[in-house]
Protein backbone atom coordinates (compact mmCIF):
# COMPACT_ATOMS: atom_id res chain seq x y z
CA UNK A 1 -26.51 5.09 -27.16
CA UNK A 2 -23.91 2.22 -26.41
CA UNK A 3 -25.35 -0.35 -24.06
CA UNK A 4 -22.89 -2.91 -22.02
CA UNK A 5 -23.04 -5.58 -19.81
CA UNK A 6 -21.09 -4.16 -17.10
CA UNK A 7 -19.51 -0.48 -17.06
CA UNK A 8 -16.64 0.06 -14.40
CA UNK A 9 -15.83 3.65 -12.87
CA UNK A 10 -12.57 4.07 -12.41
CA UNK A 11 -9.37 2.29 -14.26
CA UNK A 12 -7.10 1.29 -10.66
CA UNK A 13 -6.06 -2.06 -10.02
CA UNK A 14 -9.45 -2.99 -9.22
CA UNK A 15 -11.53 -1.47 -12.28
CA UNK A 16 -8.95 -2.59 -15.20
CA UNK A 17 -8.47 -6.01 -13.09
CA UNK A 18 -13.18 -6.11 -12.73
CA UNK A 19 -12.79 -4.97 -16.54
CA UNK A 20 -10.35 -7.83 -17.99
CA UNK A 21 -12.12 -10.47 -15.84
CA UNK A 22 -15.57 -9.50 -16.99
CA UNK A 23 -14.42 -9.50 -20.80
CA UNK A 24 -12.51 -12.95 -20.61
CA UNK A 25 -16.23 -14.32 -19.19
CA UNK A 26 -17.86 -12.56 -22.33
CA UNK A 27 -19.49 -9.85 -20.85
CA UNK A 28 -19.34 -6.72 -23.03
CA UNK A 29 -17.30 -4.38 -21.22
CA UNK A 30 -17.02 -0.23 -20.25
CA UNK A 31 -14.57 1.19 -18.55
CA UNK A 32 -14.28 4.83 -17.56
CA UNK A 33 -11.38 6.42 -16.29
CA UNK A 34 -11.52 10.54 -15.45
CA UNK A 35 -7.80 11.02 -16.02
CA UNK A 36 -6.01 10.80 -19.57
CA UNK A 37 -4.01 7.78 -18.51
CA UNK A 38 -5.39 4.39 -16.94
CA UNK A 39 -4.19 2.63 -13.96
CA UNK A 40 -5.09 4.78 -10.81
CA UNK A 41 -3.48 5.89 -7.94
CA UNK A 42 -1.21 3.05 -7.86
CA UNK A 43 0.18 3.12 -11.32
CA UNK A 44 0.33 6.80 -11.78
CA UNK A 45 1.15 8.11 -8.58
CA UNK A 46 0.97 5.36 -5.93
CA UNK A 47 2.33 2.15 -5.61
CA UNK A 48 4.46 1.95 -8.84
CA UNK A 49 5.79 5.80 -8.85
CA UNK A 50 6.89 5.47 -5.35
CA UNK A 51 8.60 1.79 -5.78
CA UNK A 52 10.51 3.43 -8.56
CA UNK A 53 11.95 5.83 -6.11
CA UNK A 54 12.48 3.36 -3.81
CA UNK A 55 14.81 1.35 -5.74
CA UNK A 56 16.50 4.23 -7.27
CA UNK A 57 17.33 6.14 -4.09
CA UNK A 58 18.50 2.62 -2.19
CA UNK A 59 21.22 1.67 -5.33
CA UNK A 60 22.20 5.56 -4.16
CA UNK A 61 22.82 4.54 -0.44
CA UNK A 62 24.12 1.44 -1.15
CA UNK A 63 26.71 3.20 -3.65
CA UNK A 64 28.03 5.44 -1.06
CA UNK A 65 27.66 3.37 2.26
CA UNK A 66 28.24 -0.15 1.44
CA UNK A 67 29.73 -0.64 -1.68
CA UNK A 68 33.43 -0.25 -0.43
CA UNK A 69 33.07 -3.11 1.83
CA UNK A 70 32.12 -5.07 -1.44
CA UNK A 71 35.28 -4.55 -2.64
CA UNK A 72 34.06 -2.14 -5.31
CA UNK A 73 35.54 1.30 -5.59
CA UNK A 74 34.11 4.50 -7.31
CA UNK A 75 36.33 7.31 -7.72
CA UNK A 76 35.06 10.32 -7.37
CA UNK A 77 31.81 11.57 -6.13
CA UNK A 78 29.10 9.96 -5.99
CA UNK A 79 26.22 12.77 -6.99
CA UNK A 80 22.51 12.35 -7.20
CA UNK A 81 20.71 14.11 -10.18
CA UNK A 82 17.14 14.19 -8.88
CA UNK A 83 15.44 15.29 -12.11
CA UNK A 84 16.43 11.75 -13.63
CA UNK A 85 15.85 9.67 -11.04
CA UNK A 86 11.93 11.65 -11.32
CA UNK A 87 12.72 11.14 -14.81
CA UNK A 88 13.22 7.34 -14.61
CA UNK A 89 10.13 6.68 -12.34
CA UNK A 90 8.43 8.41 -14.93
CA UNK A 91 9.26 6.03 -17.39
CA UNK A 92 8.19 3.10 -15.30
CA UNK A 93 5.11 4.62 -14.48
CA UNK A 94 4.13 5.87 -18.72
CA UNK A 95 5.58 1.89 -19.41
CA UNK A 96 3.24 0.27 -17.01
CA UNK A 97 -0.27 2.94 -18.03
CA UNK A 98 0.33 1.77 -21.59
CA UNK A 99 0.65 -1.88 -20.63
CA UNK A 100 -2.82 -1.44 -18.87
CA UNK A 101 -4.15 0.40 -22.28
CA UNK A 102 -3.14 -2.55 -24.65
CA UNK A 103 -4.37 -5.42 -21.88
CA UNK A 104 -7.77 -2.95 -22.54
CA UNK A 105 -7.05 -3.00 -26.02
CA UNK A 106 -6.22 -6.89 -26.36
CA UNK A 107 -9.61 -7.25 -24.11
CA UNK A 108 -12.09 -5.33 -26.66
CA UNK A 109 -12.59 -3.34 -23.43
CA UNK A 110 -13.84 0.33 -24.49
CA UNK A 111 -11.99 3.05 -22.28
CA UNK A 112 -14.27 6.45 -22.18
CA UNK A 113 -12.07 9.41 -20.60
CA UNK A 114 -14.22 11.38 -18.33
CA UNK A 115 -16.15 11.74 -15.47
CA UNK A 116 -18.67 8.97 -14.91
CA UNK A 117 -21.70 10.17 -12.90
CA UNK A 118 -25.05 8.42 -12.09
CA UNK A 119 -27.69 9.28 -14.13
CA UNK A 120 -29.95 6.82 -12.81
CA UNK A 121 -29.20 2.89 -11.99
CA UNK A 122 -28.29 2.24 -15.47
CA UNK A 123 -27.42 5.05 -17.73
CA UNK A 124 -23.84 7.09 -17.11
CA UNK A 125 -23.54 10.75 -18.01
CA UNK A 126 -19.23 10.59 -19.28
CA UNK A 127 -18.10 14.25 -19.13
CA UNK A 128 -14.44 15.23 -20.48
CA UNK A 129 -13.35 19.03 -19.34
CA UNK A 130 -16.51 21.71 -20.35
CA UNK A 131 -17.68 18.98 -23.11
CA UNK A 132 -21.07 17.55 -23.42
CA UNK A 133 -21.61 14.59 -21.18
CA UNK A 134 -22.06 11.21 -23.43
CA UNK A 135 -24.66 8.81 -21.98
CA UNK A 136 -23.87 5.21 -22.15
CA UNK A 137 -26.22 2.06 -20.69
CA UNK A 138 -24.82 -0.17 -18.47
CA UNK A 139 -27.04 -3.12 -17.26
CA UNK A 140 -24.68 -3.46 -14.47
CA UNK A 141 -21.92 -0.97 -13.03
CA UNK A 142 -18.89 -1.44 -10.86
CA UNK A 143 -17.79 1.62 -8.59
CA UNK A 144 -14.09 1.34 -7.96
CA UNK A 145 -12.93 5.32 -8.52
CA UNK A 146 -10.37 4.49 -5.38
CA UNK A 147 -8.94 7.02 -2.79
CA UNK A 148 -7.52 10.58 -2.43
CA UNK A 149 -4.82 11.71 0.37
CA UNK A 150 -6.57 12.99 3.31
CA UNK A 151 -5.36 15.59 5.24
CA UNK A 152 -5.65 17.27 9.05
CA UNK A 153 -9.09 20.32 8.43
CA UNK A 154 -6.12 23.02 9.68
CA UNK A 155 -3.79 21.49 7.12
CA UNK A 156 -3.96 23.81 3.96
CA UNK A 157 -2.00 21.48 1.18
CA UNK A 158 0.23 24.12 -1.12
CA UNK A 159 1.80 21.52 -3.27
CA UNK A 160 4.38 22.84 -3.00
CA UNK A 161 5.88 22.94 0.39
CA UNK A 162 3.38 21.68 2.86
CA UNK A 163 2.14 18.20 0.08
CA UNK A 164 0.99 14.87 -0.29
CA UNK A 165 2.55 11.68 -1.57
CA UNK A 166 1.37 12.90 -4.78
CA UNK A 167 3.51 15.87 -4.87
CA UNK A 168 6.79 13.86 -2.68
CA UNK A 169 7.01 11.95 -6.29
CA UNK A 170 7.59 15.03 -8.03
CA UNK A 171 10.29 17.19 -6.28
CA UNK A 172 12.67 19.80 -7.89
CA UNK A 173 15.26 19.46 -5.33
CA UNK A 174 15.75 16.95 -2.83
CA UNK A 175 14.40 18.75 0.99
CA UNK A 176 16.97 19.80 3.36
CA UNK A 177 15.01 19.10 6.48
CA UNK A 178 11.49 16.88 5.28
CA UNK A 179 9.16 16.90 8.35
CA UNK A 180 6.14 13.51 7.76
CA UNK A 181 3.35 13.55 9.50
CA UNK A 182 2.31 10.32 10.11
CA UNK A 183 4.22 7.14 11.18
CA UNK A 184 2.18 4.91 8.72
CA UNK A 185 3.28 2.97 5.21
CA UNK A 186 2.96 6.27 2.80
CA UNK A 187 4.60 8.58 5.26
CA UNK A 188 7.71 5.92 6.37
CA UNK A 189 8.43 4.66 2.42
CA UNK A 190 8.81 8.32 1.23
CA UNK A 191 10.73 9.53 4.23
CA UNK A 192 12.96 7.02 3.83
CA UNK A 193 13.64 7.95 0.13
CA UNK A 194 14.21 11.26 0.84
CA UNK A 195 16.53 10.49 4.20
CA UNK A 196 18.56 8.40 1.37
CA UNK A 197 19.21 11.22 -0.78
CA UNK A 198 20.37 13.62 2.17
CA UNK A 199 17.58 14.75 4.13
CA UNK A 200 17.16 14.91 7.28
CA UNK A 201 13.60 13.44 8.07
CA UNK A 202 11.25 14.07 11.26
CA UNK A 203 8.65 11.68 11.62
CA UNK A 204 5.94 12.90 14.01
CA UNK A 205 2.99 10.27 14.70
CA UNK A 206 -0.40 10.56 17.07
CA UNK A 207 0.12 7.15 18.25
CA UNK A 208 2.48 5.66 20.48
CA UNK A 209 4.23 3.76 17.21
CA UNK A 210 4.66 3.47 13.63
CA UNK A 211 2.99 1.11 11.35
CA UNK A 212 0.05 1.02 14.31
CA UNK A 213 -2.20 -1.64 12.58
CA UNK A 214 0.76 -4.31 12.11
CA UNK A 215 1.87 -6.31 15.27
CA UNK A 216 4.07 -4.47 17.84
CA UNK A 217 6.91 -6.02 17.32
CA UNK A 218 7.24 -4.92 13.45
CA UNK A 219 6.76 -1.08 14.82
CA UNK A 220 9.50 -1.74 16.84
CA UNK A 221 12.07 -3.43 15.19
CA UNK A 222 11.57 -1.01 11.84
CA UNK A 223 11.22 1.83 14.35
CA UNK A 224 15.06 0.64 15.62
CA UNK A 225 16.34 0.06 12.06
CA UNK A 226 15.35 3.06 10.54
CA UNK A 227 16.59 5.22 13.53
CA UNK A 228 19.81 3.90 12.99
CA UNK A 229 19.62 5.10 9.50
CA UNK A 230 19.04 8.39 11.65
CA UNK A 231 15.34 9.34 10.88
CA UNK A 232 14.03 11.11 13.90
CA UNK A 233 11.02 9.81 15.55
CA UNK A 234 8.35 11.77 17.90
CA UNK A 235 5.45 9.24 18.80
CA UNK A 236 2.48 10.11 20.76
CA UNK A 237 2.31 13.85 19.63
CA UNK A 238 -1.10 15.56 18.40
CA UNK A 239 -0.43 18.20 15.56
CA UNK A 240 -2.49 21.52 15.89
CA UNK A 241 -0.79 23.92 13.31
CA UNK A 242 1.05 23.52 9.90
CA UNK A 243 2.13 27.29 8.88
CA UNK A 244 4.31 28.40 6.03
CA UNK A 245 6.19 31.62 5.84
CA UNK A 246 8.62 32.22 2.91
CA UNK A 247 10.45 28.74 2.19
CA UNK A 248 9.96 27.65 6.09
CA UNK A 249 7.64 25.33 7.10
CA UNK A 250 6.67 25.24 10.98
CA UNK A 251 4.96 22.61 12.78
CA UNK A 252 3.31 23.13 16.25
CA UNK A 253 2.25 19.65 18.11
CA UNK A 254 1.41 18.66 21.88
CA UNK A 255 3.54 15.73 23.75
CA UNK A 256 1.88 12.96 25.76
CA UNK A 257 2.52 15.38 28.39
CA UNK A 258 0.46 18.07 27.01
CA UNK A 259 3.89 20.37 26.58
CA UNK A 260 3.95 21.95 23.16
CA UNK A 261 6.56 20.97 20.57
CA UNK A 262 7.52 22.93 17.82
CA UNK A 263 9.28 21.82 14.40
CA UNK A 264 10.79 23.69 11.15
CA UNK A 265 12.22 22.40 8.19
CA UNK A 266 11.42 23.35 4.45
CA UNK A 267 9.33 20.26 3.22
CA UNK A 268 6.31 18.95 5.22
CA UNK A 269 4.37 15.77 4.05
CA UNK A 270 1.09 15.24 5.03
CA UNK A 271 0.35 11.20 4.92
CA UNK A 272 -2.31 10.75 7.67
CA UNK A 273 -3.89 8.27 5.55
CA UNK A 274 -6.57 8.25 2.62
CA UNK A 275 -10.01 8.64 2.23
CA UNK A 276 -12.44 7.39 -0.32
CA UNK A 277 -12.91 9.41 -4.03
CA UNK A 278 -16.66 9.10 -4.74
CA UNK A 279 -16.69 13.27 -5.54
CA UNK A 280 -18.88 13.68 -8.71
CA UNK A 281 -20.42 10.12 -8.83
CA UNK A 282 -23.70 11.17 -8.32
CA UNK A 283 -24.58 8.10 -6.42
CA UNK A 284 -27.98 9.00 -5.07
CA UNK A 285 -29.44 9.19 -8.09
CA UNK A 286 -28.72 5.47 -8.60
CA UNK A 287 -29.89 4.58 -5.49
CA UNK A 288 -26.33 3.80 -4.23
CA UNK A 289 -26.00 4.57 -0.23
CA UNK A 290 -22.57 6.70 0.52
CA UNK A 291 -22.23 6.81 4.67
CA UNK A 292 -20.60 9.45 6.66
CA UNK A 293 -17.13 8.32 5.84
CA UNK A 294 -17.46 8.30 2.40
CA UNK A 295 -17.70 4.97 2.08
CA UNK A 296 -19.99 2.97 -0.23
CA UNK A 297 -22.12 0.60 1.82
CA UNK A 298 -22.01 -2.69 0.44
CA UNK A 299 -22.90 -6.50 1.52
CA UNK A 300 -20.82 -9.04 1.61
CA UNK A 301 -21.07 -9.77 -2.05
CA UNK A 302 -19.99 -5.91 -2.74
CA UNK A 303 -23.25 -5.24 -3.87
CA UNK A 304 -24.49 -1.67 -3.10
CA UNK A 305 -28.10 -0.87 -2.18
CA UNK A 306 -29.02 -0.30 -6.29
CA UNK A 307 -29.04 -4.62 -6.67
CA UNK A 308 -27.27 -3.57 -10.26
CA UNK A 309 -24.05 -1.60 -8.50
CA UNK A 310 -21.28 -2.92 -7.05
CA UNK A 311 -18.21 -1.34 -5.24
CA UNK A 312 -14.72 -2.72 -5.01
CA UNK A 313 -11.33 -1.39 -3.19
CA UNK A 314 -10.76 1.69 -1.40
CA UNK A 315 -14.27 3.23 -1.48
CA UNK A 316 -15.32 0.24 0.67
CA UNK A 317 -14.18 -0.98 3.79
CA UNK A 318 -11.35 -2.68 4.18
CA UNK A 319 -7.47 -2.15 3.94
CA UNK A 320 -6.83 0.17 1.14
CA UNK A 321 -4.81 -2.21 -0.78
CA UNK A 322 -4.32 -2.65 -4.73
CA UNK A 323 -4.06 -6.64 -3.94
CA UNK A 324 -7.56 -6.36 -2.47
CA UNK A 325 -8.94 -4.08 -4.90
CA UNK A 326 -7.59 -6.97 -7.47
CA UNK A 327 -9.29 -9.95 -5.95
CA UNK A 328 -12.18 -7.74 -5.37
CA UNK A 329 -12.58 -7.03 -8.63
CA UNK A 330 -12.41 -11.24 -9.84
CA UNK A 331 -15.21 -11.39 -7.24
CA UNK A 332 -17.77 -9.30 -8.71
CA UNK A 333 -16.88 -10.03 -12.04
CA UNK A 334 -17.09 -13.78 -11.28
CA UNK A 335 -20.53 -13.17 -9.36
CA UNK A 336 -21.57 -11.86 -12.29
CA UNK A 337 -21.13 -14.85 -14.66
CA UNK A 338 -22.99 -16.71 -11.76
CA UNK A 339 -19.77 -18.29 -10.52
CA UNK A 340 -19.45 -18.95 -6.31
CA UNK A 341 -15.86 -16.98 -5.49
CA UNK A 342 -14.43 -16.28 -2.42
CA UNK A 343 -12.23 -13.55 -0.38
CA UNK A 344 -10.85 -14.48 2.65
CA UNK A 345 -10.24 -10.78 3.83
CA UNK A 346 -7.92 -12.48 6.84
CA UNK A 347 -5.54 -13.51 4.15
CA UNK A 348 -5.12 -9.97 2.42
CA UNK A 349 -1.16 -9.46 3.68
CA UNK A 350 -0.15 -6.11 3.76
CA UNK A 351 3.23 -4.88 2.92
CA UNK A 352 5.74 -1.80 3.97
CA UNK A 353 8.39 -1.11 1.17
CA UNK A 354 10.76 0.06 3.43
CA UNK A 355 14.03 -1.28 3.46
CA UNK A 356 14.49 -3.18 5.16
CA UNK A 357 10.55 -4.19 4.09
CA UNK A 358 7.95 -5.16 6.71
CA UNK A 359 5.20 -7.64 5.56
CA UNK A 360 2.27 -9.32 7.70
CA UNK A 361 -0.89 -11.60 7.05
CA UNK A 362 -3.18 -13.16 9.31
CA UNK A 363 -3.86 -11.93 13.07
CA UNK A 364 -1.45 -10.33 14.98
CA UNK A 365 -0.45 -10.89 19.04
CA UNK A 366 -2.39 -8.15 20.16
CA UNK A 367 -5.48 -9.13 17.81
CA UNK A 368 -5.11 -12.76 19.35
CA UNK A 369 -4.68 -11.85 23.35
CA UNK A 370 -8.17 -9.54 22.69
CA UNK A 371 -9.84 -12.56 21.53
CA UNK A 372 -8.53 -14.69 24.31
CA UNK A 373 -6.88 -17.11 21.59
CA UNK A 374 -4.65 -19.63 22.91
CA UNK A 375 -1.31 -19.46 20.82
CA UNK A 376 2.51 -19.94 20.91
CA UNK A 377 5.36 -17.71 19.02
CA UNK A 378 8.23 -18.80 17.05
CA UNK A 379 10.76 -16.29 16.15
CA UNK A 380 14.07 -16.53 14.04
CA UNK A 381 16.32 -13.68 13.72
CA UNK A 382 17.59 -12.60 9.70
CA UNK A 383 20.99 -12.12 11.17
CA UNK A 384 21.26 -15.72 11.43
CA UNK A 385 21.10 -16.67 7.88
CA UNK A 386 23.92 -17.25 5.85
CA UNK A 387 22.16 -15.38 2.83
CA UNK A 388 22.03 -12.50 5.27
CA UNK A 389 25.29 -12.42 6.16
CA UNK A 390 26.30 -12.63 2.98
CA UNK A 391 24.33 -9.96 1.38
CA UNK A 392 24.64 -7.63 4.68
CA UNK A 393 20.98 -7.16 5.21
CA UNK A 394 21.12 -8.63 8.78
CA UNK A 395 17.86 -6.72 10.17
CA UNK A 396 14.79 -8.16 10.87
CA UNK A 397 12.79 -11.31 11.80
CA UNK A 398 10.60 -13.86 10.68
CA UNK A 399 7.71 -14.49 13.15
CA UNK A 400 4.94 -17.23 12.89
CA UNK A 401 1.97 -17.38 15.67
CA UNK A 402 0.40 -20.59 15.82
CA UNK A 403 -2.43 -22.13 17.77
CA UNK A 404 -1.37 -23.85 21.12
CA UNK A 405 -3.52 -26.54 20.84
CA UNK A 406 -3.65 -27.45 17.07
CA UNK A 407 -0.50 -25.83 15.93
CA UNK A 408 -2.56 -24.28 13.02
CA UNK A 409 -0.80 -20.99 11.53
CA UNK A 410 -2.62 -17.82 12.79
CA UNK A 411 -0.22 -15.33 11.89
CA UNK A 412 2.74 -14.49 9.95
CA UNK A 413 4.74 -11.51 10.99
CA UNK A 414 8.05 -10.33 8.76
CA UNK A 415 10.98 -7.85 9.09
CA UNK A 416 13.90 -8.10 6.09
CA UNK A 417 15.45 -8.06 3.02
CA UNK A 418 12.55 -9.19 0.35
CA UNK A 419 10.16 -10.36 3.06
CA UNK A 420 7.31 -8.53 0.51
CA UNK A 421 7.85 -11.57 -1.71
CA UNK A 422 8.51 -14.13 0.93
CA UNK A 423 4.89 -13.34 2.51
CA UNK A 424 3.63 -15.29 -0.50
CA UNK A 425 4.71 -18.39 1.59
CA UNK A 426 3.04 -17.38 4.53
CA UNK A 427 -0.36 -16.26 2.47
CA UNK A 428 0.14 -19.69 0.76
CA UNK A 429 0.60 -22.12 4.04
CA UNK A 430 -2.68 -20.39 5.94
CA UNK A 431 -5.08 -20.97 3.04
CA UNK A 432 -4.14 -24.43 3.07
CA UNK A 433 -4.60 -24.13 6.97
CA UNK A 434 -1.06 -25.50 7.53
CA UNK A 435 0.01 -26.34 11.15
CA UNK A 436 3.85 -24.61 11.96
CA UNK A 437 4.88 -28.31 11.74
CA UNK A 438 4.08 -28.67 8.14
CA UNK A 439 6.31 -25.17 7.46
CA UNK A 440 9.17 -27.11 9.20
CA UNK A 441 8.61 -30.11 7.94
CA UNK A 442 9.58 -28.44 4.12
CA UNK A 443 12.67 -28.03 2.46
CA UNK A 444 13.69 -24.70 1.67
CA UNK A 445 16.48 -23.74 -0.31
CA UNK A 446 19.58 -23.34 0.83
CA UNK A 447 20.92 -19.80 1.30
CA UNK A 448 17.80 -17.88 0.89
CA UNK A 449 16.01 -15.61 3.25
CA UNK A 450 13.00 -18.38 3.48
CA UNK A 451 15.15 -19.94 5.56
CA UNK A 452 14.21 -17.75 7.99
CA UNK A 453 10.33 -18.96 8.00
CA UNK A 454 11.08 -22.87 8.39
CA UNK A 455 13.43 -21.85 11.24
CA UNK A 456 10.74 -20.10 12.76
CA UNK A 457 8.05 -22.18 12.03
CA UNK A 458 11.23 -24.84 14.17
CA UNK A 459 10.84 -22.60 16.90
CA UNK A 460 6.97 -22.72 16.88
CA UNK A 461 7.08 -26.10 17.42
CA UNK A 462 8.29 -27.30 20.12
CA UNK A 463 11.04 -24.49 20.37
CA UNK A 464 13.81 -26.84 18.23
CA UNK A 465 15.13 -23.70 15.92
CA UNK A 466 18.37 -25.06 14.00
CA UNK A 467 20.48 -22.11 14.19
CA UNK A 468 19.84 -20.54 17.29
C-alpha cells in the first residue's frame, strides 16, 4: 500500500493548487481526481470553457456592430460557425488540463483517477468505473471535490433542452429564443454569449435584481447596459414549472403581484446557483461532519471534525470562487508545514465576465448602512476617460467607499472595460489598509482605465474629481 503525507480529493483550483504547495514544502503528495482530466469545474467546464466563449462570441459582436466605425470594412457576411468556436474553447480548455498534468508531473505529485472515498481517517478506497478500489494511506487528507449545478426540485435537467452551464458550453446550434433562470454571474455571462451570437435571451430572476450579492448600484448599471444590448429582464418572479414538449420549452412563473407569467422559447438554462459535490466521499466513516447543506463543517483553520481532514473551496462556506479555493489551498498546505498563514475572506473580490465586466471587493453600501458604518462615496464615470473614449467602451463606473472619519478604503465597487484586472488595485490598496487619499495621491498612467480609480478615490476625498 502507498502511504503519503497528504492525499487531496479532487484536482480544481484548490486541490492541484493544496497539491503543488504541499510538494514544494516536501511533503509527499496524492492527488485524486474522479474524472480522466485534472483541473475541475473551472478548467474543464467552468471558468476557463466559458471565458473562451466569452471572448470568441464578443470579437463576433464587435465584427458586426462596431468595427465599421473603426474604419475597418469586411465585405461580405459576417457568419458564425458555432462548432469551431466550441471547437476552439475546447482547445483552451485540453491546453490548460495538460498544463495542470505536467505542473503534477514537474511536482512528483502522483495523480490516481477515480473515486476517492473514506475508508476510515486515513486509508482511501480509489475506484475507476466497475474496477477494484485501490487503497492508499494518507496521514493527512484534503477534501476539495468542489461543486455541481443545482437546480429548482420541479426542474427535470434533459441536457439537452432544459441544461446547465455544463451543457450551454456545448451547443449544436446557437438557441433561437434562450430563456436563464437566474439573474446571477453563471446565468448573465452565458446569456450574454448566446444574445451575441443571435439569440434572443429572457432573464427571469426571484429577486428584485441581478448580481443580488454585489452592491446595488453594479445590478443596476449592468442591468441598464445589458438591456441596451436588448436582453430581456423579469425581476422579482418565482418559477413553479419548467415543461418540455417537442423542441418547446415553457416556463410558468408568478409576478410580485402574484399574476402568473408564462414564457416559451427552445433553450432554457437553469443557473440558480451551485451546491457542494461531496456524493461518494464517504465522509462519516472518517469522522468528517457534512451539515444539511452539504457543506463540510470546518474551523477556521479548515480543519474538519477528523483533526487529520481538511476542506477547502466550494464544499465549505464561503463564495464559491476558484481564487478562494487557491488561497485556501496555500493555507492548509502551509498549516501543514507548521507555517502561520492568513485569509482575509473580506478581501476575496469577486468578478462578473460580462462585458462590460463587473468586479467588487470589500463591503458594499448596503453591507455598511446595516452595520451603521460611517462612510463617504466617490464615484467616477468610465465615459470620462480618454482611454474610454477612445476604445468605445464608455459604460460603467469606478466606485470607492471609504470611512468618514479615517478615510480608510472599505469598499471597491467596478463597472467597465477590464475592471476584472483593475480590481487587483483595489484588492492591493485595502490589504495595505490605504486611506482614498493615498489612491489619489498615486500616479497612474496616462490613458488607461485606472484612471478611473484615482479619480474616484479624488472624489472620495474631499469631492475634488479632475474630470468631472
Amino acid at each position: 500500500m502507498s502511504s503519503y503525507d497528504v492525499a487531496i480529493i479532487g484536482s480544481g483550483p484548490g486541490g492541484y493548487v493544496a497539491a503543488i504547495r504541499c510538494a514544494q514544502l516536501g511533503m509527499k503528495t496524492a492527488i485524486i481526481e474522479k474524472y480522466s482530466t485534472l483541473g475541475g469545474t473551472c478548467l474543464n467546464v467552468g471558468c476557463i470553457p466559458s471565458k473562451a466563449l466569452l471572448d470568441s462570441s464578443h470579437h463576433y459582436e464587435e465584427a458586426i456592430k462596431h468595427f465599421a466605425e473603426h474604419g475597418i470594412e469586411i465585405p461580405g457576411e459576417v457568419k458564425v460557425n458555432l462548432e469551431k468556436m466550441i471547437s476552439r474553447k475546447q482547445a483552451v480548455v485540453d491546453q490548460t488540463t495538460k498544463g495542470i498534468q505536467f505542473l503534477m508531473d514537474k511536482n512528483k505529485i502522483d495523480v490516481f483517477e477515480g473515486v476517492g472515498s473514506f475508508k476510515d481517517a486515513t486509508h482511501i478506497n480509489i475506484t475507476k468505473g466497475k474496477g477494484k478500489p485501490k487503497t492508499i494511506e494518507a496521514k493527512n487528507t484534503i477534501i476539495a471535490t468542489g461543486s455541481k449545478p443545482s437546480s429548482l426540485p420541479f426542474i427535470k435537467i434533459d441536457k439537452e433542452r432544459i441544461i446547465t452551464s455544463t451543457e450551454a458550453l456545448k451547443l449544436k446550434e446557437i438557441p433561437k429564443h434562450m430563456m436563464v433562470i437566474g439573474g446571477g454571474v453563471i446565468g448573465l455571462e452565458l446569456g450574454q454569449v448566446y444574445k451575441r451570437l443571435g439569440s434572443e435571451v429572457t432573464v427571469i430572476e426571484y429577486m428584485d435584481r441581478i448580481i443580488p450579492t454585489m452592491d446595488a448600484a453594479l445590478s443596476k448599471e449592468l442591468m441598464k447596459v445589458m438591456k441596451k444590448q436588448k436582453v430581456k429582464f423579469h425581476l422579482s418572479h418565482k418559477v413553479k414549472s419548467v415543461e418540455r414538449k417537442g423542441n418547446e420549452i415553457t416556463v410558468k412563473a408568478d409576478n410580485k403581484k402574484g399574476e402568473e407569467v408564462v414564457f416559451t422559447g427552445d433553450y432554457c438554462l437553469v443557473s440558480v446557483g451551485r451546491r457542494p459535490y461531496t456524493d461518494g466521499l464517504n465522509a462519516e466513516a472518517a469522522g468528517v461532519k457534512i451539515d444539511e447543506r452539504g457543506m463540510v463543517e470546518v474551523n477556521d483553520h479548515l480543519q474538519t471534525t477528523a483533526p487529520n481532514i481538511y476542506a477547502i473551496g466550494d464544499v465549505v462556506r464561503g463564495a464559491m470562487l476558484a481564487h478562494k479555493a487557491e488561497e485556501e489551498g496555500s493555507l492548509v498546505a502551509e498549516q501543514l508545514a507548521g507555517q502561520k498563514p492568513h485569509i482575509d475572506y473580506n478581501l476575496i473580490p469577486g468578478v462578473v465576465y460580462t462585458w462590460p465586466e463587473v468586479a467588487a471587493v470589500g463591503k458594499t453600501e448596503e453591507e455598511l448602512k446595516e452595520a451603521g458604518v460611517s462612510y463617504k462615496v466617490g464615484q467616477f464615470p468610465m465615459r470620462a476617460l480618454g482611454r474610454s473614449r477612445a476604445s468605445m467602451d464608455i459604460d460603467g463606473f469606478v466606485k470607492i467607499l471609504a470611512d468618514s472619519k479615517t478615510d480608510e478604503v472599505l469598499g471597491v465597487h467596478m463597472v467597465g472595460a477590464r475592471v476584472a484586472d483593475l480590481i487587483a488595485e483595489g484588492v492591493t490598496a485595502m490589504e495595505f489598509r490605504a486611506s482614498a487619499e493615498d489612491i489619489a495621491r498615486m500616479s497612474h498612467a496616462h490613458p488607461t482605465y485606472a484612471e478611473a480609480v484615482k479619480e474616484a478615490a479624488l472624489a472620495a476625498t474631499e469631492d475634488r474629481a479632475l474630470h468631472i
